[in-house]
C-alpha atoms as a PDB file:
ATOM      1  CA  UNK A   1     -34.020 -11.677  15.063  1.00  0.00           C
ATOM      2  CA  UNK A   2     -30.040 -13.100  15.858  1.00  0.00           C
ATOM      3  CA  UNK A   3     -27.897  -9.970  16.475  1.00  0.00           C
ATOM      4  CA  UNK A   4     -24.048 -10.455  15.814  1.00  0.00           C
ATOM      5  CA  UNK A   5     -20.989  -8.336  15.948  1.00  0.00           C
ATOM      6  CA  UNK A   6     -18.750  -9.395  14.167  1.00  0.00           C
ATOM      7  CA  UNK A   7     -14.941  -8.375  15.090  1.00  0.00           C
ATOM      8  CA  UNK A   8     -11.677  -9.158  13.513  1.00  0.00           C
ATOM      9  CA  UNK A   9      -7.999  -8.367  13.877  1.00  0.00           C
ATOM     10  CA  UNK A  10      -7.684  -6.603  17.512  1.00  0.00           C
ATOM     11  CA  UNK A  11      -4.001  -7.281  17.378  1.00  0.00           C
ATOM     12  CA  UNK A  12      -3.286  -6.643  21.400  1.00  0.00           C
ATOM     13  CA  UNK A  13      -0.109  -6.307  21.694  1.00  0.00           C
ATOM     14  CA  UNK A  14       2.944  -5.824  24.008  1.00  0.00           C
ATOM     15  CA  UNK A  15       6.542  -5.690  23.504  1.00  0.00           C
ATOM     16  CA  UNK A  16       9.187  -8.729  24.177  1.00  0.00           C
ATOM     17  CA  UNK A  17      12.335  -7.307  25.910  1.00  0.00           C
ATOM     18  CA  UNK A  18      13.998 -10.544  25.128  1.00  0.00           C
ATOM     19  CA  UNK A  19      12.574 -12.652  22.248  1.00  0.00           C
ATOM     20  CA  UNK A  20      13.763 -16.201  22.313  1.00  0.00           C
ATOM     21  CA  UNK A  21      12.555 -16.734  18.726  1.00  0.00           C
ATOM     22  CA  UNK A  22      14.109 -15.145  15.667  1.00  0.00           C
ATOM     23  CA  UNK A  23      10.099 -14.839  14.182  1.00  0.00           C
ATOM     24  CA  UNK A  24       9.128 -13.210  17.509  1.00  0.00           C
ATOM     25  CA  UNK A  25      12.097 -11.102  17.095  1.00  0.00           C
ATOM     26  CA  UNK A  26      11.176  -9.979  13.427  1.00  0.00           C
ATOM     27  CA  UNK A  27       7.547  -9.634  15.170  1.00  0.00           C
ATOM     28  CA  UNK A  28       8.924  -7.372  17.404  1.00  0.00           C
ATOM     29  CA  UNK A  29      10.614  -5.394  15.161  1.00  0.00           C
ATOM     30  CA  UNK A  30       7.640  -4.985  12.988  1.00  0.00           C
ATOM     31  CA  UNK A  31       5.532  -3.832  15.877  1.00  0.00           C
ATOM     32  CA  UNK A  32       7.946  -1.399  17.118  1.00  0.00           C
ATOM     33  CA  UNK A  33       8.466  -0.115  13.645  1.00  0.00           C
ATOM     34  CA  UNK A  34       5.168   0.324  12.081  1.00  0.00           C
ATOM     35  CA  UNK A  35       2.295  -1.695  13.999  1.00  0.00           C
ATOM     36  CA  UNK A  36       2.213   0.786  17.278  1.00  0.00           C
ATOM     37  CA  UNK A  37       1.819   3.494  14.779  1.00  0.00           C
ATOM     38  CA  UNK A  38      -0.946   1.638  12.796  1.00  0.00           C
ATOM     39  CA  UNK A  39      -3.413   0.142  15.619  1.00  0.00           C
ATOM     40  CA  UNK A  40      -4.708   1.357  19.132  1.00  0.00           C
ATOM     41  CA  UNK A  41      -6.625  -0.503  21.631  1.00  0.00           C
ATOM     42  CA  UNK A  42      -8.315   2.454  23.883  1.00  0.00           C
ATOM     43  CA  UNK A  43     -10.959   2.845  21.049  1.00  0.00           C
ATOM     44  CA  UNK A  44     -12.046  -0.970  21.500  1.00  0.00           C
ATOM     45  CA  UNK A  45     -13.118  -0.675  25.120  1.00  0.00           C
ATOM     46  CA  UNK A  46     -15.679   1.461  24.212  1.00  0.00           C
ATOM     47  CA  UNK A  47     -18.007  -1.200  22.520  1.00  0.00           C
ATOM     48  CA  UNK A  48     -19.024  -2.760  25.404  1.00  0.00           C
ATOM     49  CA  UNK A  49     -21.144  -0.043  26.076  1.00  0.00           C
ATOM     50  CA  UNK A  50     -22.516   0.747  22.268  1.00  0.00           C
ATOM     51  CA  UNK A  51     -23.031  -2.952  21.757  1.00  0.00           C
ATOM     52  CA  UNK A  52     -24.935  -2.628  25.057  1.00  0.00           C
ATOM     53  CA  UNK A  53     -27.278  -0.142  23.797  1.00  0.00           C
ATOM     54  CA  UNK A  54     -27.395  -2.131  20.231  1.00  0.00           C
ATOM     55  CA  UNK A  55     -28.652  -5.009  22.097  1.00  0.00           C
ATOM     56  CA  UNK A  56     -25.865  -7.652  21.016  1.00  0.00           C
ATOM     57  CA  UNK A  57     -26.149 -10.418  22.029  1.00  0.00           C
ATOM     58  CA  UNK A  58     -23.219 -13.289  20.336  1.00  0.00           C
ATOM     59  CA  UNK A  59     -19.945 -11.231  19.452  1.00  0.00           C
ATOM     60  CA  UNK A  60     -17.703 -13.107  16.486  1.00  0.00           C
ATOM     61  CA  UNK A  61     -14.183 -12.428  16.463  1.00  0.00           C
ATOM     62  CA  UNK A  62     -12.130 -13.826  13.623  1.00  0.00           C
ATOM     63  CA  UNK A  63      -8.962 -13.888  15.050  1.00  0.00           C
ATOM     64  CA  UNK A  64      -5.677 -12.181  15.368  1.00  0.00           C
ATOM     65  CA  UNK A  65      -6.315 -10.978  18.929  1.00  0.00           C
ATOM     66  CA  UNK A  66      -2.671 -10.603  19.682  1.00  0.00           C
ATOM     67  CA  UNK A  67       0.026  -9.532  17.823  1.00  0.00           C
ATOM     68  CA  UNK A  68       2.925 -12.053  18.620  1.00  0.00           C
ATOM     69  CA  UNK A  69       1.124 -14.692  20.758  1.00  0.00           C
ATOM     70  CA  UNK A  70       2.274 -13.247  24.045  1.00  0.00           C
ATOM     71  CA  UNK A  71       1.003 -14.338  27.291  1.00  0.00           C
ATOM     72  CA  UNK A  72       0.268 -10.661  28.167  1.00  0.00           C
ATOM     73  CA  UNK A  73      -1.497 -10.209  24.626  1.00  0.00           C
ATOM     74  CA  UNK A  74      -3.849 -12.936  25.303  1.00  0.00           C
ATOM     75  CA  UNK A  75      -3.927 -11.459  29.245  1.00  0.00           C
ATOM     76  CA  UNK A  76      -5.345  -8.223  27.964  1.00  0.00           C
ATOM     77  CA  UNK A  77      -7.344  -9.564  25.152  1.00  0.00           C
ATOM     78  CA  UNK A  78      -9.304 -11.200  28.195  1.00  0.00           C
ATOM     79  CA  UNK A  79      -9.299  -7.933  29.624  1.00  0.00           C
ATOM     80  CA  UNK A  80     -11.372  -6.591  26.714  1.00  0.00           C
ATOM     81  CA  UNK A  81     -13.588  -9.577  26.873  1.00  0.00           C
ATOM     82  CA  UNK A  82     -14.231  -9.788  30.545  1.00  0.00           C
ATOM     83  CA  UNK A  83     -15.248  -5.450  30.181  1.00  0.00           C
ATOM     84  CA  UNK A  84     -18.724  -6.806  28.556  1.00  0.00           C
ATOM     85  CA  UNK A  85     -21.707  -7.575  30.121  1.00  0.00           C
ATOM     86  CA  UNK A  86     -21.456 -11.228  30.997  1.00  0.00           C
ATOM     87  CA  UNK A  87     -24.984 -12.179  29.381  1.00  0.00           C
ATOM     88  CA  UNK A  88     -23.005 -11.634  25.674  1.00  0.00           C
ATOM     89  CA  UNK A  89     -22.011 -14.762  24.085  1.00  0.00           C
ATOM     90  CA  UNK A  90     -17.933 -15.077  22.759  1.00  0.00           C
ATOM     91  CA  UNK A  91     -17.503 -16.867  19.493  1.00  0.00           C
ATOM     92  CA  UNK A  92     -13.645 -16.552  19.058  1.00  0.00           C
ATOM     93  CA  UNK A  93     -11.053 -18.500  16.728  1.00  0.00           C
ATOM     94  CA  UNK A  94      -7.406 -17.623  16.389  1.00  0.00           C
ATOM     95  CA  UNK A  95      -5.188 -16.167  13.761  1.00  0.00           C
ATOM     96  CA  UNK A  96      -2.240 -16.676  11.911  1.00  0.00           C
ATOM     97  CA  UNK A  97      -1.156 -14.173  14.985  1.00  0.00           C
ATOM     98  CA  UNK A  98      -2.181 -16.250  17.179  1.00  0.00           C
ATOM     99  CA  UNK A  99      -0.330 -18.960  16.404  1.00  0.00           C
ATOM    100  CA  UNK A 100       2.884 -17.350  15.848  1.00  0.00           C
ATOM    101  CA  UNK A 101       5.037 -19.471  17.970  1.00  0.00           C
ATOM    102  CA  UNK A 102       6.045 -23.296  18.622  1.00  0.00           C
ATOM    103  CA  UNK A 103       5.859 -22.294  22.134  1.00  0.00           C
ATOM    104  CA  UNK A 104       2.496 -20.761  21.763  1.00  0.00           C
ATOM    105  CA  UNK A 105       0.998 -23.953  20.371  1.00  0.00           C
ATOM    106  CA  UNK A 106       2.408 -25.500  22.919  1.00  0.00           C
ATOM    107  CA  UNK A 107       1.456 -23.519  25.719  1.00  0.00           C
ATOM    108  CA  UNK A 108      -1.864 -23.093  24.631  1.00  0.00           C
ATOM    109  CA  UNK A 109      -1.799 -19.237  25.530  1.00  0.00           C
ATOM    110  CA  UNK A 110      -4.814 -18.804  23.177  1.00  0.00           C
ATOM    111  CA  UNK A 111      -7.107 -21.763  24.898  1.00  0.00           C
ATOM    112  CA  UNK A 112      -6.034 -21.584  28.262  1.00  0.00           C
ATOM    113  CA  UNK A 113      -6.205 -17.815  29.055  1.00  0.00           C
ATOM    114  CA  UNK A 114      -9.550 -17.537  26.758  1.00  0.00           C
ATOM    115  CA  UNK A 115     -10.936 -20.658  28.013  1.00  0.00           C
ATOM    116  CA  UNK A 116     -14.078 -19.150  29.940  1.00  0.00           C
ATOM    117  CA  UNK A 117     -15.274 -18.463  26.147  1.00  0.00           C
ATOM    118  CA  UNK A 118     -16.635 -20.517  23.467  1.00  0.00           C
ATOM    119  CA  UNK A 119     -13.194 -21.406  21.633  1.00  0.00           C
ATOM    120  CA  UNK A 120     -13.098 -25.038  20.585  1.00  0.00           C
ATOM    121  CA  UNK A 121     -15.410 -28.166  21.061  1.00  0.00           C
ATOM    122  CA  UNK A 122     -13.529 -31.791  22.676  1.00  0.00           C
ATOM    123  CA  UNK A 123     -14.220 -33.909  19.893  1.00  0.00           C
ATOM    124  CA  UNK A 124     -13.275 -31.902  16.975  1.00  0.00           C
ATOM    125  CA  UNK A 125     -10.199 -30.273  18.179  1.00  0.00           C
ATOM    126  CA  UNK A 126     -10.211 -27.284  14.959  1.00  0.00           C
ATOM    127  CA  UNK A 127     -14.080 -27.186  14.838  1.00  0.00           C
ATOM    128  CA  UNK A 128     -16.189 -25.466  16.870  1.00  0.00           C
ATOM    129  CA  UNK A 129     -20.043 -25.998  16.616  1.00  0.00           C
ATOM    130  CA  UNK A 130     -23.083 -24.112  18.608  1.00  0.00           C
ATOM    131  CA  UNK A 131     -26.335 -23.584  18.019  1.00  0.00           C
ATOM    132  CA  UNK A 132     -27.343 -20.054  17.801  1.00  0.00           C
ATOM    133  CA  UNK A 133     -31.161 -20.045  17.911  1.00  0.00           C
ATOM    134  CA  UNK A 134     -34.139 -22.516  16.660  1.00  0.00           C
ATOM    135  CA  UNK A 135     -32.746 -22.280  12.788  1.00  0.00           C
ATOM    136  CA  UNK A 136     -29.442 -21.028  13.121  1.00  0.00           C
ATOM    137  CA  UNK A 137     -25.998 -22.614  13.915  1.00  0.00           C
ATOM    138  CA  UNK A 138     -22.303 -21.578  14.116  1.00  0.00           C
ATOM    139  CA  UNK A 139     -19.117 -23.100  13.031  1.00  0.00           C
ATOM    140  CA  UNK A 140     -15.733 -21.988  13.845  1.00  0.00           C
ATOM    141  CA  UNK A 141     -12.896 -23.214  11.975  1.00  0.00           C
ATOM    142  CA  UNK A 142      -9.152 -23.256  13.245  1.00  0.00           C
ATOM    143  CA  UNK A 143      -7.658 -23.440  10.138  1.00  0.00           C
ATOM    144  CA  UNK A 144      -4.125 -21.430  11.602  1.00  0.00           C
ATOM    145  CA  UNK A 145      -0.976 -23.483  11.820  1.00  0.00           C
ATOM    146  CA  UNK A 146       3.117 -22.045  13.111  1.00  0.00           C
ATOM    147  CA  UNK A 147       4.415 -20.980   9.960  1.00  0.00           C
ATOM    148  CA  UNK A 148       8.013 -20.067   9.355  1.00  0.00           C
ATOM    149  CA  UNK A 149       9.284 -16.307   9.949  1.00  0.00           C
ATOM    150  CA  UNK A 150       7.550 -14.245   6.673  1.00  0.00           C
ATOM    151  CA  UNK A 151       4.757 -16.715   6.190  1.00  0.00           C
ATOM    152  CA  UNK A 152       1.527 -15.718   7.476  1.00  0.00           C
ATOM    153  CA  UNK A 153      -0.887 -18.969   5.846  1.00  0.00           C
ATOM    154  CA  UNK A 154      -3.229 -20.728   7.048  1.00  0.00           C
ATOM    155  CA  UNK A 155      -4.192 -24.608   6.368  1.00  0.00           C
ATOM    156  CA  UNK A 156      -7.760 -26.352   5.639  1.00  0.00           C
ATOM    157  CA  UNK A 157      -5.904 -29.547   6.385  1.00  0.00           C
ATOM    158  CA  UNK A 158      -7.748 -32.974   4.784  1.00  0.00           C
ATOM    159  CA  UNK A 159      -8.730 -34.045   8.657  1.00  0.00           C
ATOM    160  CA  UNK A 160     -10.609 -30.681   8.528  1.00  0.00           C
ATOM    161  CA  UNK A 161     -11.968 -31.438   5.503  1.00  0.00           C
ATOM    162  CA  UNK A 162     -13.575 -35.004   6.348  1.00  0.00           C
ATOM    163  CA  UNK A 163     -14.616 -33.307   9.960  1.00  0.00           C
ATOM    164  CA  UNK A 164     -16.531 -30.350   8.774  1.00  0.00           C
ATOM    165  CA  UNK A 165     -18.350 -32.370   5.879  1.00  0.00           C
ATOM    166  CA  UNK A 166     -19.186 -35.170   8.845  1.00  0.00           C
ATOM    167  CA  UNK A 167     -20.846 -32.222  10.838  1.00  0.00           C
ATOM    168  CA  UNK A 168     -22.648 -30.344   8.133  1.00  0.00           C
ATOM    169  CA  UNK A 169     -24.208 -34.070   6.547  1.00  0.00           C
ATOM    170  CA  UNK A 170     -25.838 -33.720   9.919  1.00  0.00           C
ATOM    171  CA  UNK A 171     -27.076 -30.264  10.388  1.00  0.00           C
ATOM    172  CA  UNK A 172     -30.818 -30.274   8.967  1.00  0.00           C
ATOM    173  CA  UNK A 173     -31.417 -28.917   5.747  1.00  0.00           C
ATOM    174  CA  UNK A 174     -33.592 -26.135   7.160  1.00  0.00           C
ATOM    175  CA  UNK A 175     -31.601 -25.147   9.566  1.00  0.00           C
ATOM    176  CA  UNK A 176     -28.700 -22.128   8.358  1.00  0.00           C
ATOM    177  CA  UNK A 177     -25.273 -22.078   9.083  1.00  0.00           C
ATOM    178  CA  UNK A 178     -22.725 -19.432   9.628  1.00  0.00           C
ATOM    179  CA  UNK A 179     -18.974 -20.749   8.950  1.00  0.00           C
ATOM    180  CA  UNK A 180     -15.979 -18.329  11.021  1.00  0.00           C
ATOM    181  CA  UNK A 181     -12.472 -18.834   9.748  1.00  0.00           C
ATOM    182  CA  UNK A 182      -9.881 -15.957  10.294  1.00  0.00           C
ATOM    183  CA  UNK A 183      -8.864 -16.421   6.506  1.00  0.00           C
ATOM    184  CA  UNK A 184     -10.766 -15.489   3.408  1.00  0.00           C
ATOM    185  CA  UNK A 185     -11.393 -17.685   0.015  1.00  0.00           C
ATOM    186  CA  UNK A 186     -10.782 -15.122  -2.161  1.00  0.00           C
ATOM    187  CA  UNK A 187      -7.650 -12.900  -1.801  1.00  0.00           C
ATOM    188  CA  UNK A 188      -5.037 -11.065  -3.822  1.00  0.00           C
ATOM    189  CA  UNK A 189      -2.318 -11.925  -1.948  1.00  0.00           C
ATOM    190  CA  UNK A 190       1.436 -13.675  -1.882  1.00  0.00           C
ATOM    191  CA  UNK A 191       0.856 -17.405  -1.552  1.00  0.00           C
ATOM    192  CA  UNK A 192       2.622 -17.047   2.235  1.00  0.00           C
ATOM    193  CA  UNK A 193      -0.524 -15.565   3.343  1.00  0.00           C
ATOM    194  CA  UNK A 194      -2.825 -17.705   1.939  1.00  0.00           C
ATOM    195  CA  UNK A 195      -4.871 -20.256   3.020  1.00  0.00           C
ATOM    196  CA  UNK A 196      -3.431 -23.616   1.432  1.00  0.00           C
ATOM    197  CA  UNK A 197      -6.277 -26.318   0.287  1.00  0.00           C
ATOM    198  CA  UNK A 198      -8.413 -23.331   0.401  1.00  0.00           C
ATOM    199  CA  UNK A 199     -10.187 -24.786  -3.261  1.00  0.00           C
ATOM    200  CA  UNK A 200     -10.975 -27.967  -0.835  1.00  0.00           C
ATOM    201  CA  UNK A 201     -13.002 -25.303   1.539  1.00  0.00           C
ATOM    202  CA  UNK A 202     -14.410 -23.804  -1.750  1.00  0.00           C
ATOM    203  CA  UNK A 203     -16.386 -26.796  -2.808  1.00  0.00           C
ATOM    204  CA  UNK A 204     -17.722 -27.383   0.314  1.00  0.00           C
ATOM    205  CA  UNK A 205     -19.309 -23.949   0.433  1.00  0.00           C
ATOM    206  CA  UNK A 206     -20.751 -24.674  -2.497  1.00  0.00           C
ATOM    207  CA  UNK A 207     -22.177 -28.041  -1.723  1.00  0.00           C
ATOM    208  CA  UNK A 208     -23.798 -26.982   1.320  1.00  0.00           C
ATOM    209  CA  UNK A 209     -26.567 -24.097   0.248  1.00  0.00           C
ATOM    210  CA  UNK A 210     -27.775 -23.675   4.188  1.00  0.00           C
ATOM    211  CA  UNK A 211     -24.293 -22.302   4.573  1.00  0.00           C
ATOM    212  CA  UNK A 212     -25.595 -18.894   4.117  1.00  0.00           C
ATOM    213  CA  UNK A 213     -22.506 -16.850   5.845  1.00  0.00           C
ATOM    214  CA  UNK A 214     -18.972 -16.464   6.234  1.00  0.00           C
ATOM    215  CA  UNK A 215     -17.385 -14.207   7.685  1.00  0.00           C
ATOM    216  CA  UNK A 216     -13.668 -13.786   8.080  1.00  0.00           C
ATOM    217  CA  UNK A 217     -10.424 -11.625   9.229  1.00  0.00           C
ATOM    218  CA  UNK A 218      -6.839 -11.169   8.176  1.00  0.00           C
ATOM    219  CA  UNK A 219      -7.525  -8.734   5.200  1.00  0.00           C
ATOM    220  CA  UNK A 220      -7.396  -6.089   7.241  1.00  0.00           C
ATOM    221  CA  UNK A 221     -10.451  -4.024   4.720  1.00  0.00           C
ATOM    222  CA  UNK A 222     -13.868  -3.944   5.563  1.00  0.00           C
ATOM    223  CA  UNK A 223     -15.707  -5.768   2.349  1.00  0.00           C
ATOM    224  CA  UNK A 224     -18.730  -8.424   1.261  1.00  0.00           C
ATOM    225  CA  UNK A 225     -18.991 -10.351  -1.718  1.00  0.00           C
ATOM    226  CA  UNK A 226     -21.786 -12.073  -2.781  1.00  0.00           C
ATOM    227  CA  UNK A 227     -21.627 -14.418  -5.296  1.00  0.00           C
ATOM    228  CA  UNK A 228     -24.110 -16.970  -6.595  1.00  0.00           C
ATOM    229  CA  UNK A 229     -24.259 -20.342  -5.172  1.00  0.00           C
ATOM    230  CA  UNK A 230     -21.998 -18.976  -2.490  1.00  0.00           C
ATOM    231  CA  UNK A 231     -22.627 -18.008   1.038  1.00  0.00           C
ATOM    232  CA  UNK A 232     -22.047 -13.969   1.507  1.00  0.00           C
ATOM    233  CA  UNK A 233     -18.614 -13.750   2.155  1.00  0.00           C
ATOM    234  CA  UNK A 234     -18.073 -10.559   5.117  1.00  0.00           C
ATOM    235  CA  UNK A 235     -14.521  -9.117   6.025  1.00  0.00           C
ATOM    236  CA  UNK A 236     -15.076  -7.101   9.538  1.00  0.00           C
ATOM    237  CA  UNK A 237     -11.928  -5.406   8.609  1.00  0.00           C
ATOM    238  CA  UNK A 238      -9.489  -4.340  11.329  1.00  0.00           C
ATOM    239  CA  UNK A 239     -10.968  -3.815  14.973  1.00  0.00           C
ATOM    240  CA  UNK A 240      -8.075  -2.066  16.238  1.00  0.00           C
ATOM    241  CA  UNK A 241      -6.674   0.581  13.330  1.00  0.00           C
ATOM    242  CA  UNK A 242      -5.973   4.177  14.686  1.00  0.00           C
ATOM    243  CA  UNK A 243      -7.483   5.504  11.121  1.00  0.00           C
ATOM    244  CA  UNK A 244      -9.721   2.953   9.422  1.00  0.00           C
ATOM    245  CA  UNK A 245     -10.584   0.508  11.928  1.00  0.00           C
ATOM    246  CA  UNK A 246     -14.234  -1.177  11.511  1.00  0.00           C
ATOM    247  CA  UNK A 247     -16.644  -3.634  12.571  1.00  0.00           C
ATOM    248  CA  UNK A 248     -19.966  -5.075  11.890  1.00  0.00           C
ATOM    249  CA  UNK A 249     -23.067  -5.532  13.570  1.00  0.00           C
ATOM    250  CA  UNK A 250     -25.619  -8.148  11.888  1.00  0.00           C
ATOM    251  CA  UNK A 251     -29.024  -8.397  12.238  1.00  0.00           C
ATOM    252  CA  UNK A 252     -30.637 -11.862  10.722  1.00  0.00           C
ATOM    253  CA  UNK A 253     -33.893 -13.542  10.736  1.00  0.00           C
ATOM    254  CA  UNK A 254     -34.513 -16.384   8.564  1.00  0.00           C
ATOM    255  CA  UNK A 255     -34.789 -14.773   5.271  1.00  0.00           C
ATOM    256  CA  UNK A 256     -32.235 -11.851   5.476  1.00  0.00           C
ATOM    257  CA  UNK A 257     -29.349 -10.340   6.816  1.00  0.00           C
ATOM    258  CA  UNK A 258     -28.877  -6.357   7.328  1.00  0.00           C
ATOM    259  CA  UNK A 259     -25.064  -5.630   7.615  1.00  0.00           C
ATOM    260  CA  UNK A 260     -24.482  -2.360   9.631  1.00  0.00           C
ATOM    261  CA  UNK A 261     -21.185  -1.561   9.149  1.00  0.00           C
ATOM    262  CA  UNK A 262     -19.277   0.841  11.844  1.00  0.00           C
ATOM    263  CA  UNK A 263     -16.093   2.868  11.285  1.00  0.00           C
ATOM    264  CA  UNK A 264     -14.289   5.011  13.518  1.00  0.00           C
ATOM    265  CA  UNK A 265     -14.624   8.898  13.109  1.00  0.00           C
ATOM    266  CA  UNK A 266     -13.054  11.313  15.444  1.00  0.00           C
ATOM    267  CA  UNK A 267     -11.896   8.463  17.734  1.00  0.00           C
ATOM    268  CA  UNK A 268     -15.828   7.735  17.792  1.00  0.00           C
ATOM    269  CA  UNK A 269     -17.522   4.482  16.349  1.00  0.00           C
ATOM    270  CA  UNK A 270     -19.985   5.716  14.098  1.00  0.00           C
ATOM    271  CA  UNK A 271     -22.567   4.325  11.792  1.00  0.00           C
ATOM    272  CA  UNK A 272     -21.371   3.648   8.274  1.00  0.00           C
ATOM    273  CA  UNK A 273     -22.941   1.804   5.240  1.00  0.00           C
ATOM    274  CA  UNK A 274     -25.896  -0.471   5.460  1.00  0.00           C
ATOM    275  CA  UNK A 275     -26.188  -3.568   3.134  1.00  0.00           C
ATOM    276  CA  UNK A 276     -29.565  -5.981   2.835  1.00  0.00           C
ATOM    277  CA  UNK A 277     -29.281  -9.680   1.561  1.00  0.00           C
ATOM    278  CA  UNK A 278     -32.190 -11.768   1.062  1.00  0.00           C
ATOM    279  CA  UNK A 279     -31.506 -15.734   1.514  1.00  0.00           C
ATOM    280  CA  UNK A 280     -33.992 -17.157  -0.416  1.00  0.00           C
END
């Protein structure tokens, strides 16, 4: 059996004194003004120990680890990672947050600081491809882009497009595949925080039936849909909210997938609802 926790949306954050960009400043702003009211961090250093004792092994997270690309953001993001055992596996791709600066891009701050963990392959610079066991393999797409100052999109560009179809034409049939990308396919939502060429994305999910999972961020809600010649499509929902924050752990073999879901109660993880899919 593959255990996975899957995470989403941590949204570390720290506050810029002096923002040299107006979208950092409107970042800011936003943080100050509703975001430090919203999320919490103290809760999430707590899972190292209950994924401990839940026997995790590979941890997903679906990006948005910081909240305006900050150095320090990324800096204690690493903080969080570097609490778990060093035996558990890091899947990580960035967010729209991620990438919320030219500078940040530029920098790197996302790579560099995270760059002990399994972020991006060489050769495919927005894919990221691993083998998970004998008949399971992970794909992490980097589909975020700098947007401008309200925009929060994403972009399945066409070099993505011919990339990912050139890597899946040579997975083996019977082998399964789980696809990460921090934004969804479906989602009722302003076109600035969509993800453009998303129908492009679409088709290949549905020409590839060994894709059996994706899971994604950005929505914020904890949610699954399942829809026929589709892989199951999981939100973790957001890590880090002081109210409603969630996360899930999955248990798969080669025929199923139990999805544990875990909300916080009382400032205290706690089991919520269970959900069985059968593959074949």
């Amino acid at each position: 059996m593959l255990t996975i926790a899957h995470l989403s949306d941590l949204h570390f954050s720290k506050i810029s004194i002096l923002p040299l960009s107006l979208k950092r400043f409107v970042g800011t702003a936003n943080l100050l003004i509703t975001r430090k009211r919203s999320y919490i961090d103290t809760h999430l250093f707590k899972l190292p120990k209950l994924l401990k004792s839940l026997d995790v092994k590979n941890i997903l997270i679906t990006g948005d680890l910081s909240s305006t690309s900050l150095k320090k953001e990324f800096e204690k993001a690493k903080e969080f990672i570097d609490s778990f055992d060093e035996n558990i596996k890091f899947f990580l791709i960035p967010g729209n947050h991620d990438t919320y600066t030219k500078k940040a891009l530029k920098n790197s701050y996302f790579k560099n600081i995270l760059k002990s963990q399994n972020i991006l392959d060489t050769k495919h610079k927005k894919i990221h491809f691993h083998n998970l066991s004998k008949n399971w393999v992970y794909i992490g797409l980097d589909t975020t882009l700098v947007t401008p100052i309200f925009s929060a999109s994403g972009l399945f560009s066409k070099e993505m497009q011919i990339d990912l179809t050139a890597i899946l034409d040579k997975i083996p049939k019977d082998k399964n595949i789980i696809i990460s990308n921090h934004f969804p396919i479906f989602y009722k939502a302003p076109k600035r925080k969509l993800l453009k060429r998303s129908n492009a994305l679409l088709e290949i999910l549905k020409s590839y039936p060994n894709i059996k999972l994706y899971l994604h961020g950005h929505t914020h809600k904890s949610s699954i849909i399942n829809k026929e010649n589709l892989p199951i499509m999981i939100c973790s929902g957001c890590s880090s909210h002081k109210k409603n924050a969630s996360f899930n752990i999955l248990q798969i073999e080669d025929d199923k997938c139990v999805i544990q879901s875990h909300v916080l109660k009382d400032n205290t993880w706690q089991k919520d609802k269970e959900n069985q899919f059968n593959f074949s």
